[in-house]
C-alpha atoms as a PDB file:
ATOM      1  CA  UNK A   1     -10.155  -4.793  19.937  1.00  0.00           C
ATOM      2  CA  UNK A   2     -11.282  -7.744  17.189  1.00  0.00           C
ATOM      3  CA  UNK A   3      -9.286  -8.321  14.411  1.00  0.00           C
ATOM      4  CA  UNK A   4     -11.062  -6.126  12.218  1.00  0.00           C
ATOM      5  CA  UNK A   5     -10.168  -2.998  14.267  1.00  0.00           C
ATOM      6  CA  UNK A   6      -7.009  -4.162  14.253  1.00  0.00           C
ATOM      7  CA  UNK A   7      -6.566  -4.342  10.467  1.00  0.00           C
ATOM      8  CA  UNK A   8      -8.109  -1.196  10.386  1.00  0.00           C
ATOM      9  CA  UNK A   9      -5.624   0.484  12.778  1.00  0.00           C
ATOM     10  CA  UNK A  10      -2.655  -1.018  10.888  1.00  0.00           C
ATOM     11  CA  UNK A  11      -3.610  -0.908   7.839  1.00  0.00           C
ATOM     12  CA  UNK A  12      -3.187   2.706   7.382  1.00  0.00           C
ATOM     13  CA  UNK A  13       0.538   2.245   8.264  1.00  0.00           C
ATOM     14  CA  UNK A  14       1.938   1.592   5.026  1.00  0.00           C
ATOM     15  CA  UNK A  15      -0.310   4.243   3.063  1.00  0.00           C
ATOM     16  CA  UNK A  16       0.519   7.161   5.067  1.00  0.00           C
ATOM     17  CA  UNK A  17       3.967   5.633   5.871  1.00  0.00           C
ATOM     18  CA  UNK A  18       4.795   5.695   2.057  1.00  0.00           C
ATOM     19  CA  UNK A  19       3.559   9.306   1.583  1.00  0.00           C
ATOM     20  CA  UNK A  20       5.570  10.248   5.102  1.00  0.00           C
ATOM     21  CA  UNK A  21       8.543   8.507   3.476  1.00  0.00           C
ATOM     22  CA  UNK A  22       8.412   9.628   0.243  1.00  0.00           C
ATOM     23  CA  UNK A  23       8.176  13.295   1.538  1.00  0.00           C
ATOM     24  CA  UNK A  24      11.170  13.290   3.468  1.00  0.00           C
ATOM     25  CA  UNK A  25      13.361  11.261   0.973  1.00  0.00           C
ATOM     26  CA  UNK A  26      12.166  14.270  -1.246  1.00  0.00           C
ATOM     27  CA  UNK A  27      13.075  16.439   1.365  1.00  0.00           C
ATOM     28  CA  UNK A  28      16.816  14.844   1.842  1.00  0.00           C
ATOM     29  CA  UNK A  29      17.505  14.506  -1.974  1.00  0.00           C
ATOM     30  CA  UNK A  30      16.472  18.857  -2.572  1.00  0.00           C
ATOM     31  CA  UNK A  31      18.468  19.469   0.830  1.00  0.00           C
ATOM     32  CA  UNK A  32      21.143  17.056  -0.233  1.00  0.00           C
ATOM     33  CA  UNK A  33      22.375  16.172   2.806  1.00  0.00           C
ATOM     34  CA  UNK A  34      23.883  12.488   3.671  1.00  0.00           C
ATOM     35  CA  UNK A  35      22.279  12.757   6.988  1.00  0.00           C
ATOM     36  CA  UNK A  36      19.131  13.188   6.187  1.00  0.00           C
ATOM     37  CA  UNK A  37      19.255  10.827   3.183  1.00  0.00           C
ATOM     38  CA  UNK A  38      20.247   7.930   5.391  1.00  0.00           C
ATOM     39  CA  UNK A  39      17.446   8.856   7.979  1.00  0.00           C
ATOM     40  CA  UNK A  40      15.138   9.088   4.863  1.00  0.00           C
ATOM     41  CA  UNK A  41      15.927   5.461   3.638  1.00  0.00           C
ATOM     42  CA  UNK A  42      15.471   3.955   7.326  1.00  0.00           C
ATOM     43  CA  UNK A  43      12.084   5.490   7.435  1.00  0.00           C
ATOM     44  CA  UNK A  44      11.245   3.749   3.873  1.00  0.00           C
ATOM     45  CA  UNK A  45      12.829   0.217   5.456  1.00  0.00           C
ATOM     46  CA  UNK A  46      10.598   0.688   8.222  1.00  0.00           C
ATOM     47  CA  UNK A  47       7.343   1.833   6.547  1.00  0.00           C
ATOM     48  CA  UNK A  48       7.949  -1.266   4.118  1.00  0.00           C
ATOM     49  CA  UNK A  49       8.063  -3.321   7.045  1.00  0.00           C
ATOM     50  CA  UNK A  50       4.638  -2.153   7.882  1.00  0.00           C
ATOM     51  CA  UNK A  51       2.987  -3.516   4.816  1.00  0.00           C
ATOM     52  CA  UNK A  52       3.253  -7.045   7.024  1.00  0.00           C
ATOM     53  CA  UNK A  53       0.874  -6.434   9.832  1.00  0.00           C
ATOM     54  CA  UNK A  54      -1.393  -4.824   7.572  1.00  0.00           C
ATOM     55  CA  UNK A  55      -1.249  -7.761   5.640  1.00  0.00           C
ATOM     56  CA  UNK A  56      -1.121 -10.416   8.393  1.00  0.00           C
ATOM     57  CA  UNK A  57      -4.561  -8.693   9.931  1.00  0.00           C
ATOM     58  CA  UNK A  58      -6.958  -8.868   6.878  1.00  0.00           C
ATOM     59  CA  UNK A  59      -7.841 -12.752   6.846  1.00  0.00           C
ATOM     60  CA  UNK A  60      -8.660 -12.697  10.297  1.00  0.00           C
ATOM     61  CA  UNK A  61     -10.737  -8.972   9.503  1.00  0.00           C
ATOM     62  CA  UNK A  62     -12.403 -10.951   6.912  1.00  0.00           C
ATOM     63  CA  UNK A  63     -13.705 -13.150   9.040  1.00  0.00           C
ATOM     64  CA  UNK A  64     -15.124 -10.692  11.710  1.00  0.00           C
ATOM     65  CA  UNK A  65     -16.794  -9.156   8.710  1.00  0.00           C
ATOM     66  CA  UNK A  66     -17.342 -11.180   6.043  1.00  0.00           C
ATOM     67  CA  UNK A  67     -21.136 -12.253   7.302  1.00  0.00           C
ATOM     68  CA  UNK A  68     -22.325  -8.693   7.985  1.00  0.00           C
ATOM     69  CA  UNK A  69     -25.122  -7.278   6.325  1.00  0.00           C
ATOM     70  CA  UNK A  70     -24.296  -5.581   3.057  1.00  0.00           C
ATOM     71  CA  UNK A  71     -20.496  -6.970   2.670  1.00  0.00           C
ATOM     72  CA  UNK A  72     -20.163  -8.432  -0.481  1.00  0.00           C
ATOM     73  CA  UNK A  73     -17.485 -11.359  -0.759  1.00  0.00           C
ATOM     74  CA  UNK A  74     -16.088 -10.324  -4.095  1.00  0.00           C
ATOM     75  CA  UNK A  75     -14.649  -6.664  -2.593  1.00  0.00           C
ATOM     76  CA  UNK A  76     -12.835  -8.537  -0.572  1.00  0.00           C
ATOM     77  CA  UNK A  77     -11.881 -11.445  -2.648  1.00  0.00           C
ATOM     78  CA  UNK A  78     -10.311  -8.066  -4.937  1.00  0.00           C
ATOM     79  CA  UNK A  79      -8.522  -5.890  -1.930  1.00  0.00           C
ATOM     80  CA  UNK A  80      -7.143  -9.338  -0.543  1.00  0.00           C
ATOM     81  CA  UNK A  81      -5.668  -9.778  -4.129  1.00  0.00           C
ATOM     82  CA  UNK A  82      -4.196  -6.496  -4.242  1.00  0.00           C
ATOM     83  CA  UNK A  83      -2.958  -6.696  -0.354  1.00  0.00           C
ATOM     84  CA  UNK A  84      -1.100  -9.806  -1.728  1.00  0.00           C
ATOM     85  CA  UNK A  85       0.695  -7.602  -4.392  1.00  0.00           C
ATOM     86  CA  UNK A  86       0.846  -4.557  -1.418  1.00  0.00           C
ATOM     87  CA  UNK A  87       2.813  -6.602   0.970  1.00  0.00           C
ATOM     88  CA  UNK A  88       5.074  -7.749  -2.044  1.00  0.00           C
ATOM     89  CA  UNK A  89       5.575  -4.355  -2.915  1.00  0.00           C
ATOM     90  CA  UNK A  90       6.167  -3.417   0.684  1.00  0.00           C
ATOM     91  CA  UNK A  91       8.869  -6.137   1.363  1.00  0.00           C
ATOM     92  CA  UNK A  92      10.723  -5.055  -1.781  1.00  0.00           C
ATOM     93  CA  UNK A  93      11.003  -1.398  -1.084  1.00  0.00           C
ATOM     94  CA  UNK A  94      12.591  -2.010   2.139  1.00  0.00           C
ATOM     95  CA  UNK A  95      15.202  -4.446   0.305  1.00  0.00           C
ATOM     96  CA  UNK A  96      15.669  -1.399  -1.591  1.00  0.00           C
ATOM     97  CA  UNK A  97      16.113   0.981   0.801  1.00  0.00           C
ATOM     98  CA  UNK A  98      18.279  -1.777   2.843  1.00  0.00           C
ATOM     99  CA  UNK A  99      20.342  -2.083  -1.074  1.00  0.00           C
ATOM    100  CA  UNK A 100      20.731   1.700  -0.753  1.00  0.00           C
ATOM    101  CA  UNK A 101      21.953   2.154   2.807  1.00  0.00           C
ATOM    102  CA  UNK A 102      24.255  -0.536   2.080  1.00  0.00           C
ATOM    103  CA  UNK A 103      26.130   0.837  -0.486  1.00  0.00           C
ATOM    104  CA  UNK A 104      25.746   4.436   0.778  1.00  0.00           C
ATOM    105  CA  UNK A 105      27.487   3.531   3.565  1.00  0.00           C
ATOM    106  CA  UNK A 106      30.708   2.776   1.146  1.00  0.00           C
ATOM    107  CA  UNK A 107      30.013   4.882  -1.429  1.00  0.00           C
ATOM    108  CA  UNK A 108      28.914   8.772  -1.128  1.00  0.00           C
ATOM    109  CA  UNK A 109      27.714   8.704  -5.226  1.00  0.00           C
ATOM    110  CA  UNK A 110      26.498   5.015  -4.737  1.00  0.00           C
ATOM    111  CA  UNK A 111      24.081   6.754  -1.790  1.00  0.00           C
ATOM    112  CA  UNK A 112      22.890   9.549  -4.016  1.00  0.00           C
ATOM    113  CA  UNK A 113      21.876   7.201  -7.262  1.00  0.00           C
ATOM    114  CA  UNK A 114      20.244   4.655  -4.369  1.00  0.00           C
ATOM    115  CA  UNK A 115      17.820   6.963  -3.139  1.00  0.00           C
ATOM    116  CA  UNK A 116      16.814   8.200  -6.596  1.00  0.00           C
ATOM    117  CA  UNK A 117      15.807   4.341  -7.189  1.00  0.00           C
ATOM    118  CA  UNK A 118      14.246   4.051  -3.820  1.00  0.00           C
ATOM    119  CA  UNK A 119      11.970   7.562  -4.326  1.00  0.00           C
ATOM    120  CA  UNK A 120      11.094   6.102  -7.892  1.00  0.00           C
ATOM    121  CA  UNK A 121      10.022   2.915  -5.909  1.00  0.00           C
ATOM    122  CA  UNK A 122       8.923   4.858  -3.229  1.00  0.00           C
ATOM    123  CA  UNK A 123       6.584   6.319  -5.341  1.00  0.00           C
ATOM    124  CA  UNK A 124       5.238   3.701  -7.317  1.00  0.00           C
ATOM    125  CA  UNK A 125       4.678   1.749  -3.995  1.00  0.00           C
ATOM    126  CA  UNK A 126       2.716   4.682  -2.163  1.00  0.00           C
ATOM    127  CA  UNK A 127       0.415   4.270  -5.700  1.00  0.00           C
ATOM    128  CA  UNK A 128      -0.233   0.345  -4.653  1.00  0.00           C
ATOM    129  CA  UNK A 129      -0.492   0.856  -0.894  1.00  0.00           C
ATOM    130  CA  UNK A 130      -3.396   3.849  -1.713  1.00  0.00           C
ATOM    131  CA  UNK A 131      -5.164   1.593  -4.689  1.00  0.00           C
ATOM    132  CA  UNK A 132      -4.900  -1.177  -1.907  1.00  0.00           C
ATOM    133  CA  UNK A 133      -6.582   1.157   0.790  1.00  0.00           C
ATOM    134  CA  UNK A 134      -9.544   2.204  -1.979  1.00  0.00           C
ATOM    135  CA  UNK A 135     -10.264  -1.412  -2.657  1.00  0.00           C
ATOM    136  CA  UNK A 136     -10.392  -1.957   1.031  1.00  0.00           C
ATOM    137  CA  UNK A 137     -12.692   1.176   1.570  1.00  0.00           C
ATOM    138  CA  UNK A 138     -14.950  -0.323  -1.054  1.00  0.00           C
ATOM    139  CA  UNK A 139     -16.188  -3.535   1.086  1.00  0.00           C
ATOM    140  CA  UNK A 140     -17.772  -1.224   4.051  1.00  0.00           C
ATOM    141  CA  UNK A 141     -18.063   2.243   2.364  1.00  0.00           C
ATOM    142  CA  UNK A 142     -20.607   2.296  -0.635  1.00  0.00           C
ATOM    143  CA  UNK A 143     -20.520   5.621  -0.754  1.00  0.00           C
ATOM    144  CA  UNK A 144     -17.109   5.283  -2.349  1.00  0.00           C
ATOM    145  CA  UNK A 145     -18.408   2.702  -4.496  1.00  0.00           C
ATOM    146  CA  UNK A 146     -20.304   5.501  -6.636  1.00  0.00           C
ATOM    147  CA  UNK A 147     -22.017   3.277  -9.641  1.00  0.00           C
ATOM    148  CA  UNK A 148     -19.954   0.710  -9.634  1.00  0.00           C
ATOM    149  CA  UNK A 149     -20.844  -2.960  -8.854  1.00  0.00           C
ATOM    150  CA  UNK A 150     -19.615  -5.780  -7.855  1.00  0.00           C
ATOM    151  CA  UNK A 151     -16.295  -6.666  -9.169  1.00  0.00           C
ATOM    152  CA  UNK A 152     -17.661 -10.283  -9.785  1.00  0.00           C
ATOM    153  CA  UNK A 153     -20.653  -8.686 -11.666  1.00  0.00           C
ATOM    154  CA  UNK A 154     -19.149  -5.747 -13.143  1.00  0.00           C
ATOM    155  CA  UNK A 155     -18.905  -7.511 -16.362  1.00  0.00           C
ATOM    156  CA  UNK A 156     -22.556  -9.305 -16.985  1.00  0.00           C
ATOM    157  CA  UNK A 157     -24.115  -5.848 -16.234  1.00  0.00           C
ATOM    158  CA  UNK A 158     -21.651  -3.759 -18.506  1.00  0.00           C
ATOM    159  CA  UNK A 159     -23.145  -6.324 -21.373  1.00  0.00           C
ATOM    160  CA  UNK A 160     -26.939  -6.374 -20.077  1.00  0.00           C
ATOM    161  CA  UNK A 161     -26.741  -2.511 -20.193  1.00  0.00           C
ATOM    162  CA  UNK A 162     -25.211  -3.008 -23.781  1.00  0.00           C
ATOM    163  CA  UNK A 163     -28.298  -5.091 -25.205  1.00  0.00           C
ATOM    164  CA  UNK A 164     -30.910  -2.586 -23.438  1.00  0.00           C
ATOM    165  CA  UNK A 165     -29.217   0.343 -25.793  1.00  0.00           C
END
């Protein structure tokens, strides 16, 4: 595999991992059960950790693909922005999730009010990581694209479509 297959395999780690993660922390808070809270906020450590690879993979993708007919340079330039602020996200809601397994290991309420933080993070993060994926979508897939142009150009034609009115 080239490193654009790669990114491609990995990258859907972190976007499905969130949802998968969020799910069951769900799951564990409704059941609420200890157990299954503390397996909940290992699989939000790990599926944080997966934001990494994802992220490690796209500037050598970039390169595979950057050249190719109909790839234009400023969908990238915008998902590899927003992969910056993924990974970020990613990192921090496994220090979260590491936070709350820490103190849920010496405190039964301190466990409970952890994983409310870490779904509320949880959350916001699986928002990012999909956003992320769409952006990413956007440099290969213009049928996702719908009207819109390039980010770099978005502007100039919103005003050029403004003095034709």
């Amino acid at each position: 595999m080239n490193e654009a297959q790669w990114h491609l395999v990995l990258n859907h780690l972190p976007v499905t991992g969130t949802l998968f993660s969020l799910l069951l922390l769900s799951w564990a808070l409704i059941r609420r059960n200890p157990e299954l809270l503390k397996t909940a906020l290992v699989a939000v450590l790990l599926v944080g950790l997966t934001s990494i690879p994802a992220y490690l993979t796209g500037e050598p993708a970039e390169h595979v693909i950057e050249h190719l007919p109909g790839v234009d340079k400023a969908f990238i330039e915008e998902h590899e922005t927003m992969g910056k602020f993924a990974l970020a996200c990613g990192v921090a809601l496994s220090v979260f999730a590491a936070a709350a397994l820490g103190v849920g290991l010496r405190s039964a309420k301190g466990l409970w009010t952890g994983a409310l933080v870490v779904w509320l993070a949880n959350a916001l993060v699986f928002g990012v990581m999909g956003y992320t994926a769409h952006l990413g979508g956007m440099i290969r897939h213009p049928e996702i694209r719908g009207s819109a142009t390039t980010p770099a150009n978005a502007a100039p034609n919103a005003e050029h479509e403004a003095e034709q009115d």
